[in-house]
N, C-alpha and C. Protein backbone atom coordinates (compact mmCIF):
# COMPACT_ATOMS: atom_id res chain seq x y z
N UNK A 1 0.84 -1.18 0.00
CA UNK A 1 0.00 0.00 0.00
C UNK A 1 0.88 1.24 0.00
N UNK A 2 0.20 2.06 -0.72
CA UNK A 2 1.20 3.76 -1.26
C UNK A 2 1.50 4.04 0.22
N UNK A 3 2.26 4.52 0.43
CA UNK A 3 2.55 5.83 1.97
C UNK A 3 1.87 6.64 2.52
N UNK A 4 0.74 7.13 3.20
CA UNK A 4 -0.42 7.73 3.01
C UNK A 4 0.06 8.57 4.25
N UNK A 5 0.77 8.32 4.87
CA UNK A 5 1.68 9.28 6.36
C UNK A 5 0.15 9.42 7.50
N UNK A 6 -0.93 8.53 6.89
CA UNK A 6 -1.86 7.90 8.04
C UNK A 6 -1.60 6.76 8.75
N UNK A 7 -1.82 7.14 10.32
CA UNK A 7 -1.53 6.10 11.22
C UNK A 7 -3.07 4.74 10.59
N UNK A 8 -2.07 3.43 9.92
CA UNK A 8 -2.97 2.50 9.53
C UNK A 8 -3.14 1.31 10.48
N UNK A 9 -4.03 1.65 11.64
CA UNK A 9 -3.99 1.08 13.05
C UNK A 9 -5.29 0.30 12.58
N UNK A 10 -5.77 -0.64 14.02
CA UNK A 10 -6.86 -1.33 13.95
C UNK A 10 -8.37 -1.26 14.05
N UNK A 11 -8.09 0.56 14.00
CA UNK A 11 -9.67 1.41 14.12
C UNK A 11 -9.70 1.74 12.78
N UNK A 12 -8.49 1.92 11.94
CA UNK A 12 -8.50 2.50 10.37
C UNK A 12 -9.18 1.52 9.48
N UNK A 13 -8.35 0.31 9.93
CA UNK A 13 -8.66 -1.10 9.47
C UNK A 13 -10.07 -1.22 9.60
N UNK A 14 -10.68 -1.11 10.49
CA UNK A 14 -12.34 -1.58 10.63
C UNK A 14 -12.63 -0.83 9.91
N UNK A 15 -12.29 0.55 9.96
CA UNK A 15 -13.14 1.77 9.48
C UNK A 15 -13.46 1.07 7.70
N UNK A 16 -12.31 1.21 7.37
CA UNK A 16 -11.97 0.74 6.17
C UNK A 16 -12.97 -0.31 5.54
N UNK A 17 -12.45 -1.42 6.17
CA UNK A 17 -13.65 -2.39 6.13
C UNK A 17 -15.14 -2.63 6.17
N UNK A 18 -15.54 -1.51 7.01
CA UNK A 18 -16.90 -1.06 7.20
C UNK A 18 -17.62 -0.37 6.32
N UNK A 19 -16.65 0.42 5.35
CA UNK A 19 -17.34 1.36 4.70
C UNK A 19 -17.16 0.84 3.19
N UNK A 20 -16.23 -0.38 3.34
CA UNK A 20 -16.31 -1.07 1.98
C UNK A 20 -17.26 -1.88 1.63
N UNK A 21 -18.52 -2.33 2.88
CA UNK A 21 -19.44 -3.36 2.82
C UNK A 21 -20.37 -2.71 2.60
N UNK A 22 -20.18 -1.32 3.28
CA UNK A 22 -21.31 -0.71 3.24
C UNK A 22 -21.21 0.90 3.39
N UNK A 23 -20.98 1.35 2.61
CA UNK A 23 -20.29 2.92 2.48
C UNK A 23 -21.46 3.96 3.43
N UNK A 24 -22.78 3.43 2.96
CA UNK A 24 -24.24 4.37 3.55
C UNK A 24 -24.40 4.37 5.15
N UNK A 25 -23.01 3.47 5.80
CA UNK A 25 -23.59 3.49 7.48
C UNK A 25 -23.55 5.00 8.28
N UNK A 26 -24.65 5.11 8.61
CA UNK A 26 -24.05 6.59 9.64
C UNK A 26 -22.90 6.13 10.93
N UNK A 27 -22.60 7.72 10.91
CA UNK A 27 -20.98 7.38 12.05
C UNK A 27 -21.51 6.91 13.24
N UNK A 28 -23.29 7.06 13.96
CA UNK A 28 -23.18 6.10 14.78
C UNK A 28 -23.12 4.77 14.69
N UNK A 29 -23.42 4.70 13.44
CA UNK A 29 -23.80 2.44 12.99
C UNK A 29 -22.07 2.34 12.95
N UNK A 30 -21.33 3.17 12.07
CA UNK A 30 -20.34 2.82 12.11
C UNK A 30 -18.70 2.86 12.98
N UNK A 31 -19.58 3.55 14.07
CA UNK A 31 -18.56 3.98 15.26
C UNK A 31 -18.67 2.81 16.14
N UNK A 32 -19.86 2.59 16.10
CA UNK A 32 -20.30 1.40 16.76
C UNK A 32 -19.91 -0.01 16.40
N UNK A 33 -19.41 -0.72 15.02
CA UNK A 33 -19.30 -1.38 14.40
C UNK A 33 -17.81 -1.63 14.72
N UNK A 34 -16.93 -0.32 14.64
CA UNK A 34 -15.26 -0.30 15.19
C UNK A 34 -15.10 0.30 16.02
N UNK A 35 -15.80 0.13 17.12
CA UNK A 35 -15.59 0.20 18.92
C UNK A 35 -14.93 1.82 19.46
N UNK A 36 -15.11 2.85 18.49
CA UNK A 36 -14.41 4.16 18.92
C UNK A 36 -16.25 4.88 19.11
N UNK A 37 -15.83 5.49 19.62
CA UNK A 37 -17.17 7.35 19.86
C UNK A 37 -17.28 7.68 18.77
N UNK A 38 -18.21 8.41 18.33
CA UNK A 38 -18.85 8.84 17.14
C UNK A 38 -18.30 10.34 17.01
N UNK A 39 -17.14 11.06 17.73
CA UNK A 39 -16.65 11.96 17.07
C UNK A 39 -15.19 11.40 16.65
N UNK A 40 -14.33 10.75 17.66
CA UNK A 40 -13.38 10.38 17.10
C UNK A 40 -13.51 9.25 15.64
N UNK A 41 -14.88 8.57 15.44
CA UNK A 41 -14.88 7.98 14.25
C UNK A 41 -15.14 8.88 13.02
N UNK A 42 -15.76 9.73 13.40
CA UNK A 42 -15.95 10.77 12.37
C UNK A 42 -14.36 11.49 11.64
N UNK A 43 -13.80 11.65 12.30
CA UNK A 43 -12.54 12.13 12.45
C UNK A 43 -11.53 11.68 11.59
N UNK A 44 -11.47 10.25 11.77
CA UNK A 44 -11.01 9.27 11.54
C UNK A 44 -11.19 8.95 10.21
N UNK A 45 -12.56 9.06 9.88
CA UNK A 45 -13.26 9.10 8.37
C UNK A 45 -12.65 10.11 7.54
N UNK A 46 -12.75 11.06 8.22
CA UNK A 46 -12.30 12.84 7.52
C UNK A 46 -10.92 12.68 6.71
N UNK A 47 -9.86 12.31 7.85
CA UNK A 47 -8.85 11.86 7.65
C UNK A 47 -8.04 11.25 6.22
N UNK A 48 -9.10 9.91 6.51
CA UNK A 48 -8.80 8.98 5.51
C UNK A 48 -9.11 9.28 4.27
N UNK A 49 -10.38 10.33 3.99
CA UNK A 49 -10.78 10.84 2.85
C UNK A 49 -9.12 11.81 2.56
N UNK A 50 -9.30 12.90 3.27
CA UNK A 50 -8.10 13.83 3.48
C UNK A 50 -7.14 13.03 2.74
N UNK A 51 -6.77 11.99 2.93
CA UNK A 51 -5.32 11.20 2.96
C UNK A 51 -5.64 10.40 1.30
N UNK A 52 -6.40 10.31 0.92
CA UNK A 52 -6.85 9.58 -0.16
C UNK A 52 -7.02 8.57 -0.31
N UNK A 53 -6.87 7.72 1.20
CA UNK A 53 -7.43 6.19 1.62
C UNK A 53 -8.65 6.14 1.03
N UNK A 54 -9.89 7.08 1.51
CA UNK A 54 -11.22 6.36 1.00
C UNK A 54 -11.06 8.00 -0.47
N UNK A 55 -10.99 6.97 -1.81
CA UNK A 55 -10.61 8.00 -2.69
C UNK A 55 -12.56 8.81 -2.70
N UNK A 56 -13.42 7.38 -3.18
CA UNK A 56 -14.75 8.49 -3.54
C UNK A 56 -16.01 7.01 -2.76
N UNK A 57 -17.30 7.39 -2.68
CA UNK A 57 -18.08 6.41 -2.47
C UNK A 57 -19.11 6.54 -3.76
N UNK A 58 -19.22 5.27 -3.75
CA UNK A 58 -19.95 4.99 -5.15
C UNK A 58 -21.34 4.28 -4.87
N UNK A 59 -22.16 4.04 -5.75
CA UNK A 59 -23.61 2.60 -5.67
C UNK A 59 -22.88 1.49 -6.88
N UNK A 60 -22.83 0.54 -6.58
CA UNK A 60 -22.29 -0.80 -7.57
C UNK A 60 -23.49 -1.01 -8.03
N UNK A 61 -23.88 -1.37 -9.24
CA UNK A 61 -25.06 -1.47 -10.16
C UNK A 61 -24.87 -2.97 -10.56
N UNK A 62 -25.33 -4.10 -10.42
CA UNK A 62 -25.51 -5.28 -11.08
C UNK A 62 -25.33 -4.65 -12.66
N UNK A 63 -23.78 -4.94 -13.36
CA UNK A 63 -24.49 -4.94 -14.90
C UNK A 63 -25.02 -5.60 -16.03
N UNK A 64 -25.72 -7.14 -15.54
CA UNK A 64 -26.27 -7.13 -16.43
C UNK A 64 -27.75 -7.21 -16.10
N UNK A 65 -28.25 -6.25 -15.25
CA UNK A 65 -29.54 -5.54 -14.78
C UNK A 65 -29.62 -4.29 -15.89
N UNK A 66 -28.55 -3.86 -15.75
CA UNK A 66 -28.55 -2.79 -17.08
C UNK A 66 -28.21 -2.93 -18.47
N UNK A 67 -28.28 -4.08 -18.52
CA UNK A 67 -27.94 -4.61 -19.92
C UNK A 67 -26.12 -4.53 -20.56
N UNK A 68 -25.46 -4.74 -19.46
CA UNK A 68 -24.14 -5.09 -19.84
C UNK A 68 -23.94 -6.34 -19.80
N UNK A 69 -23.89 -7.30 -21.04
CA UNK A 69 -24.31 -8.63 -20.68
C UNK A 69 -23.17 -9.12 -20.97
N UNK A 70 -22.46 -8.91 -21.78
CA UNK A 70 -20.75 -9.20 -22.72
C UNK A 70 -19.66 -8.98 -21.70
N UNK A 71 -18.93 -9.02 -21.22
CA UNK A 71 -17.51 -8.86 -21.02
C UNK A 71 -16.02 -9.48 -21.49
N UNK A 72 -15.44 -8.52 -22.15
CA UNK A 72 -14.51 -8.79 -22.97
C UNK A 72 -12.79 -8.39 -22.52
N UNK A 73 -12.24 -8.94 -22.14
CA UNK A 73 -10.78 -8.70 -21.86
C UNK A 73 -9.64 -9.18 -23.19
N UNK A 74 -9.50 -7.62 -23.46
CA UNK A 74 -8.77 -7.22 -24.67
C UNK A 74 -7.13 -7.19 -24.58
N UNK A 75 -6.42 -8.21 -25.18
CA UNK A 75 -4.69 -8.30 -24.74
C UNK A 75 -4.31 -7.30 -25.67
N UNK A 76 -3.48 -6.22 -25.70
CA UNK A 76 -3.54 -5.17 -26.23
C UNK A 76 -2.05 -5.34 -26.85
N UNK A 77 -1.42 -5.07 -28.27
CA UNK A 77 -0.09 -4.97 -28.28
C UNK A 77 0.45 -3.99 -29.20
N UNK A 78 1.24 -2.82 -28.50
CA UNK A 78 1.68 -2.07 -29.37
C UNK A 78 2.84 -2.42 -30.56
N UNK A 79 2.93 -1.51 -31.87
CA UNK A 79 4.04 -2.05 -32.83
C UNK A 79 5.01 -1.13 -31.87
N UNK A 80 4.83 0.33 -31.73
CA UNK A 80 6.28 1.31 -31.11
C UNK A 80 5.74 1.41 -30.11
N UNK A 81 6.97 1.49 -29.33
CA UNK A 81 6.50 2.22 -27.64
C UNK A 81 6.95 3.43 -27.65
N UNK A 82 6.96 4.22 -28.66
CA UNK A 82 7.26 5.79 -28.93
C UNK A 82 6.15 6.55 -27.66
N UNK A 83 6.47 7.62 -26.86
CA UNK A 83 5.62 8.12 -26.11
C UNK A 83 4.15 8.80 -26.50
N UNK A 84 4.20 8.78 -28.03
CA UNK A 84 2.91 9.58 -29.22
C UNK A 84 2.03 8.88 -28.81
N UNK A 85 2.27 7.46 -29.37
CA UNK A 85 1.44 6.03 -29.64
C UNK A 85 1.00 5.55 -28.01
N UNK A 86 1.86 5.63 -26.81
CA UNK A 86 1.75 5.10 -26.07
C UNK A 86 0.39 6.11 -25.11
N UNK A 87 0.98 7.68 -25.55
CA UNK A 87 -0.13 8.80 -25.17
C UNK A 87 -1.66 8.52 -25.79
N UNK A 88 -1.71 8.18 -26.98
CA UNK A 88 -3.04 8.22 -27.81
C UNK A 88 -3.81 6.95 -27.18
N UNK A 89 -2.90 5.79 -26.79
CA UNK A 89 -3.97 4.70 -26.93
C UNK A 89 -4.63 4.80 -25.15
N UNK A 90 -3.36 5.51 -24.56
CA UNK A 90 -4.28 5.76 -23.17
C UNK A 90 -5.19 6.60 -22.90
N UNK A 91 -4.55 7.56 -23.98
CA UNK A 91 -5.71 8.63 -23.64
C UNK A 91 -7.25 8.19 -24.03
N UNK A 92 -7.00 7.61 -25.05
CA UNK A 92 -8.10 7.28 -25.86
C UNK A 92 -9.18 5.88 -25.40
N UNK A 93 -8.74 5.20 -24.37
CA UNK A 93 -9.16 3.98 -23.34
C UNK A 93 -9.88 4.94 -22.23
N UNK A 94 -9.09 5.36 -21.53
CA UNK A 94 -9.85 6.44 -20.82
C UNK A 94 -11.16 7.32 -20.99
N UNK A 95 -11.12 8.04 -22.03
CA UNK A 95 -12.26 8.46 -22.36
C UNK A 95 -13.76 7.72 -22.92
N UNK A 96 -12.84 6.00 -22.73
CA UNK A 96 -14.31 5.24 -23.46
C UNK A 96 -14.75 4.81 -22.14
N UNK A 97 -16.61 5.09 -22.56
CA UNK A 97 -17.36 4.38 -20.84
C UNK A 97 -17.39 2.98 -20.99
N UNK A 98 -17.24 2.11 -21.76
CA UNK A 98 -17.39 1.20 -22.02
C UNK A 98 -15.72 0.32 -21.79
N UNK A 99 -15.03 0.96 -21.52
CA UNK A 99 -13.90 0.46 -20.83
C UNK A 99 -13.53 0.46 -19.51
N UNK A 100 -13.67 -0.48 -18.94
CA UNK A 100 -13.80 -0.73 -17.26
C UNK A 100 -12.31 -0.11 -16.43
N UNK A 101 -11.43 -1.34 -16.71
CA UNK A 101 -10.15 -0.93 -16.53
C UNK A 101 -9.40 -1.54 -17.59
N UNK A 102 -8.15 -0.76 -17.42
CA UNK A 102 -7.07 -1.23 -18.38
C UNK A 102 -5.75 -0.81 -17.50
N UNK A 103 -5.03 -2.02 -17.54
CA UNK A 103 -3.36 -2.19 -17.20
C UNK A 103 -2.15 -2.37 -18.16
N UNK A 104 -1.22 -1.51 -17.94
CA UNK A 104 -0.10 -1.62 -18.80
C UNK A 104 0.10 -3.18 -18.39
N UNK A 105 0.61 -4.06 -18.70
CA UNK A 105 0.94 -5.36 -18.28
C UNK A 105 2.58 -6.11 -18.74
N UNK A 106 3.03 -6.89 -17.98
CA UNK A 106 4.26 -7.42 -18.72
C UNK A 106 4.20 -8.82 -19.51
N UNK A 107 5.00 -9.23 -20.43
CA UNK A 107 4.16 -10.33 -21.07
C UNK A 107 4.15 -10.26 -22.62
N UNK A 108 3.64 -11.04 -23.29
CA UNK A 108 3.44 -10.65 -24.60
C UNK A 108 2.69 -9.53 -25.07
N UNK A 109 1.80 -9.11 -24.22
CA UNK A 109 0.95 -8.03 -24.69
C UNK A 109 1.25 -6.90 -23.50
N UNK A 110 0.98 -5.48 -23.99
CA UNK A 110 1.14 -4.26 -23.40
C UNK A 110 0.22 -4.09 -22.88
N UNK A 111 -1.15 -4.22 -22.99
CA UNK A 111 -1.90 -3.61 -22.30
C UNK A 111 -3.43 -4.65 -22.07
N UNK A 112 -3.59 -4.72 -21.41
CA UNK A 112 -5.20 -5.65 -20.80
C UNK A 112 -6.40 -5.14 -20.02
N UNK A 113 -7.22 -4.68 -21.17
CA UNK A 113 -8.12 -3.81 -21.24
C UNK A 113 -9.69 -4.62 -20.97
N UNK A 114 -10.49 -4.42 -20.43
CA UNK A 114 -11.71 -5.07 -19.31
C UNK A 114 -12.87 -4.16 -19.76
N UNK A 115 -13.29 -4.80 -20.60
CA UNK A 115 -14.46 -3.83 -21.73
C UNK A 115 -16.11 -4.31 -21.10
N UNK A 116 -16.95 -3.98 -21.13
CA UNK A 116 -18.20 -4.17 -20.76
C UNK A 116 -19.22 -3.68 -21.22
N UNK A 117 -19.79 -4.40 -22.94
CA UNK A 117 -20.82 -3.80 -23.93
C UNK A 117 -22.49 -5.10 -23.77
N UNK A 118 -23.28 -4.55 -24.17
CA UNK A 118 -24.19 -5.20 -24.37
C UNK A 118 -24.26 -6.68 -25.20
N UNK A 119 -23.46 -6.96 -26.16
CA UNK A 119 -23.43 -7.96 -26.88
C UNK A 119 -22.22 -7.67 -28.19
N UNK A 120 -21.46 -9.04 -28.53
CA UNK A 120 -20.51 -8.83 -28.77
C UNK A 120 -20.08 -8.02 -30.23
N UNK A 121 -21.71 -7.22 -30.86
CA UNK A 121 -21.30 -6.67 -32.20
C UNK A 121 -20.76 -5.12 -31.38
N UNK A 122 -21.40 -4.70 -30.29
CA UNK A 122 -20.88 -3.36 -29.66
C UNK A 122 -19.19 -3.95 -29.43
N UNK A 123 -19.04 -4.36 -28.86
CA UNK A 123 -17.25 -4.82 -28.81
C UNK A 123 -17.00 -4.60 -30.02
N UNK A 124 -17.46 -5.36 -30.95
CA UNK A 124 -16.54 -5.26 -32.56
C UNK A 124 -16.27 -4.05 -32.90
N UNK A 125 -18.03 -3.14 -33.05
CA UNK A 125 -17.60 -2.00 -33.02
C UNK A 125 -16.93 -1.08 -32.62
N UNK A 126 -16.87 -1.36 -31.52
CA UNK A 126 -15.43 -0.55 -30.63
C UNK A 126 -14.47 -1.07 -31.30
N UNK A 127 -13.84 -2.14 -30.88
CA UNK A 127 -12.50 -2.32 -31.78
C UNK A 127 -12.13 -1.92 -32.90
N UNK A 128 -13.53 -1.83 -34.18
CA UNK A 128 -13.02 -1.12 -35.26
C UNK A 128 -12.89 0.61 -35.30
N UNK A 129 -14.17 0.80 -34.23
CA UNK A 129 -14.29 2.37 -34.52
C UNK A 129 -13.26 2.85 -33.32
N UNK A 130 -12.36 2.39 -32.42
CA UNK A 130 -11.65 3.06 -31.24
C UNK A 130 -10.33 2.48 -31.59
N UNK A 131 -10.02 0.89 -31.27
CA UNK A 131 -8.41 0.58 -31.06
C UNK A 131 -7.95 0.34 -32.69
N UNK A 132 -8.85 0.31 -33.18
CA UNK A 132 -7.74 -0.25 -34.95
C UNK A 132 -7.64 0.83 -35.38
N UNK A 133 -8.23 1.98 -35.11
CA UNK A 133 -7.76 3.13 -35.33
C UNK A 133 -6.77 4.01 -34.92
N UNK A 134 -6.51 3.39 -33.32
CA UNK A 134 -5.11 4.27 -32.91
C UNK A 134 -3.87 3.99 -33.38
N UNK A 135 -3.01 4.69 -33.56
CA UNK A 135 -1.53 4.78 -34.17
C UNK A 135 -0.74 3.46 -33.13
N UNK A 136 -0.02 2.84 -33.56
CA UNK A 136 0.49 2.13 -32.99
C UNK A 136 0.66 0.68 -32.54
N UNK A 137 -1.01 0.23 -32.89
CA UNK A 137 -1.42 -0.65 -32.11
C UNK A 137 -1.51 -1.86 -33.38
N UNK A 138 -0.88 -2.75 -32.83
CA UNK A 138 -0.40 -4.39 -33.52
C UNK A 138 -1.19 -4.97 -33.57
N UNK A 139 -1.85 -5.38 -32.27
CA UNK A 139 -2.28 -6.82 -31.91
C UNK A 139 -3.24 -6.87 -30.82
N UNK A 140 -4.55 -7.52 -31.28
CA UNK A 140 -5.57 -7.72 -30.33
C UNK A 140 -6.20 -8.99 -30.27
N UNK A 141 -5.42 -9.40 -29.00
CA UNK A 141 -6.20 -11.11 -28.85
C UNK A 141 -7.65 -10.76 -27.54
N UNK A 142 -8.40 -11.37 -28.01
CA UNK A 142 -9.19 -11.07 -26.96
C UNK A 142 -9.99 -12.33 -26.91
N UNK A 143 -10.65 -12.40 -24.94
CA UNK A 143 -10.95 -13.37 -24.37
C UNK A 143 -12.21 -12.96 -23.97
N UNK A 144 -13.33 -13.78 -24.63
CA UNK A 144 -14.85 -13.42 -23.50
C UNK A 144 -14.92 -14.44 -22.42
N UNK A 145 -15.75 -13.52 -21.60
CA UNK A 145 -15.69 -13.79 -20.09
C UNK A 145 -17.28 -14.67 -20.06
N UNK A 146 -16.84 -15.98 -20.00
CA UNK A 146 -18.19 -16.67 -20.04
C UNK A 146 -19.05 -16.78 -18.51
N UNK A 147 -18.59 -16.71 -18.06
CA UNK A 147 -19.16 -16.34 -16.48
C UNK A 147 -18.07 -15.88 -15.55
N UNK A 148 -18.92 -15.01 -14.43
CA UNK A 148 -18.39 -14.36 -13.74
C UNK A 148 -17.72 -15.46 -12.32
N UNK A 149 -16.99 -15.94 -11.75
CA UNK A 149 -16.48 -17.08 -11.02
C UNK A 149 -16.39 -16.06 -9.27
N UNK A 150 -15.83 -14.78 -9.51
CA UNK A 150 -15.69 -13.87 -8.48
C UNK A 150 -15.68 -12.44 -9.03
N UNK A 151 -16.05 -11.41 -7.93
CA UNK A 151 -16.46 -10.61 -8.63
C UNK A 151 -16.05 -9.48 -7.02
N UNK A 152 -15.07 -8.82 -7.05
CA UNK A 152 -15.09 -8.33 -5.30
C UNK A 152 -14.46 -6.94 -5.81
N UNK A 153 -15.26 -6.22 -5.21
CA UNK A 153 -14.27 -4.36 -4.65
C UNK A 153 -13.82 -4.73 -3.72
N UNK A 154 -14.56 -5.18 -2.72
CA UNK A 154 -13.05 -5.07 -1.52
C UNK A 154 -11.83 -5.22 -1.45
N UNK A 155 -11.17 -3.97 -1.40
CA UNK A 155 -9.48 -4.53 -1.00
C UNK A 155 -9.38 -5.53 0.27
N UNK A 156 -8.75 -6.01 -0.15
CA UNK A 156 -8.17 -7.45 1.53
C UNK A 156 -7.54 -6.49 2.08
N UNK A 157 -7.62 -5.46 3.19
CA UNK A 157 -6.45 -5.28 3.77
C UNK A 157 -6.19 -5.83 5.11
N UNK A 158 -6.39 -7.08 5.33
CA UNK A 158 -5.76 -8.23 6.45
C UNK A 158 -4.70 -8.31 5.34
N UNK A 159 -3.59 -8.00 6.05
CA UNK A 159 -1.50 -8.17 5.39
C UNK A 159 -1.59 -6.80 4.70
N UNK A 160 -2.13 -5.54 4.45
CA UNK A 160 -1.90 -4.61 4.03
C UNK A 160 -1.24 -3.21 5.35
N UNK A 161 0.04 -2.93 4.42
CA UNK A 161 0.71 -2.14 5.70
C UNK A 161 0.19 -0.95 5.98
């Protein structure tokens, strides 16, 4: 874990934990939950936001309630690693909503990109109308995700320093 120059003690830890199960608890459910008073938990919360431990709180949406039914993990491979090519294809991943995450990776392929469209002609289309268009880019093996096996936001931080 980054350096956050927050004391990451065993009230942070709950805190942490508590608000990853369930971000909506008020500071009494959740002061109560990791054994401190409801101002020092508040505090504590402030903090961690402050510090960029808890970066934002979100609602997780089942997606294929919303009709994201496809998931596609795209092995990405550049021809140059010139900084142009390497700028365009990130920039250009980023700005798509339909791209979950993407990691530079080591390996045969550069980059492993976690796409999430309705059915697999929206993927195609992306691939033709977004990545075969950026400068640079070689090679796209890609893997559909026939079922989901695990599926977790929570960070583990039991062994996190």
């Amino acid at each position: 874990m980054e350096e956050t120059g927050f004391p990451f003690d065993k009230f942070a830890r709950r805190i942490l934990e508590a608000i990853q199960s369930n971000s909506r608890l008020t500071v009494n459910e959740l002061s109560e939950r990791v054994g401190l008073s409801s101002s020092p938990c508040w505090r504590r919360v402030k903090e961690l936001e402050e510090q960029g431990v808890i970066a934002r709180y979100t609602a997780l949406l089942d997606r294929r309630k919303v009709g994201l039914n496809t998931c596609m993990f795209a092995l990405v491979t550049l021809t140059r690693h010139n900084q142009a090519d390497v700028d365009a294809f990130e920039t250009r991943v980023k700005e798509r909503d339909e791209v979950m995450e993407c990691y530079e990776i080591t390996g045969t392929s550069d980059y492993m990109v976690k796409v999430l469209v309705p059915e697999i002609a929206d993927y195609d289309r992306f691939l033709h109308d977004v990545i075969f268009k950026l400068p640079g880019v070689s090679q796209v093996r890609t893997s559909v995700a026939l079922r989901e096996v695990k599926y977790e936001t929570r960070l583990p931080l039991k062994g996190a320093r």
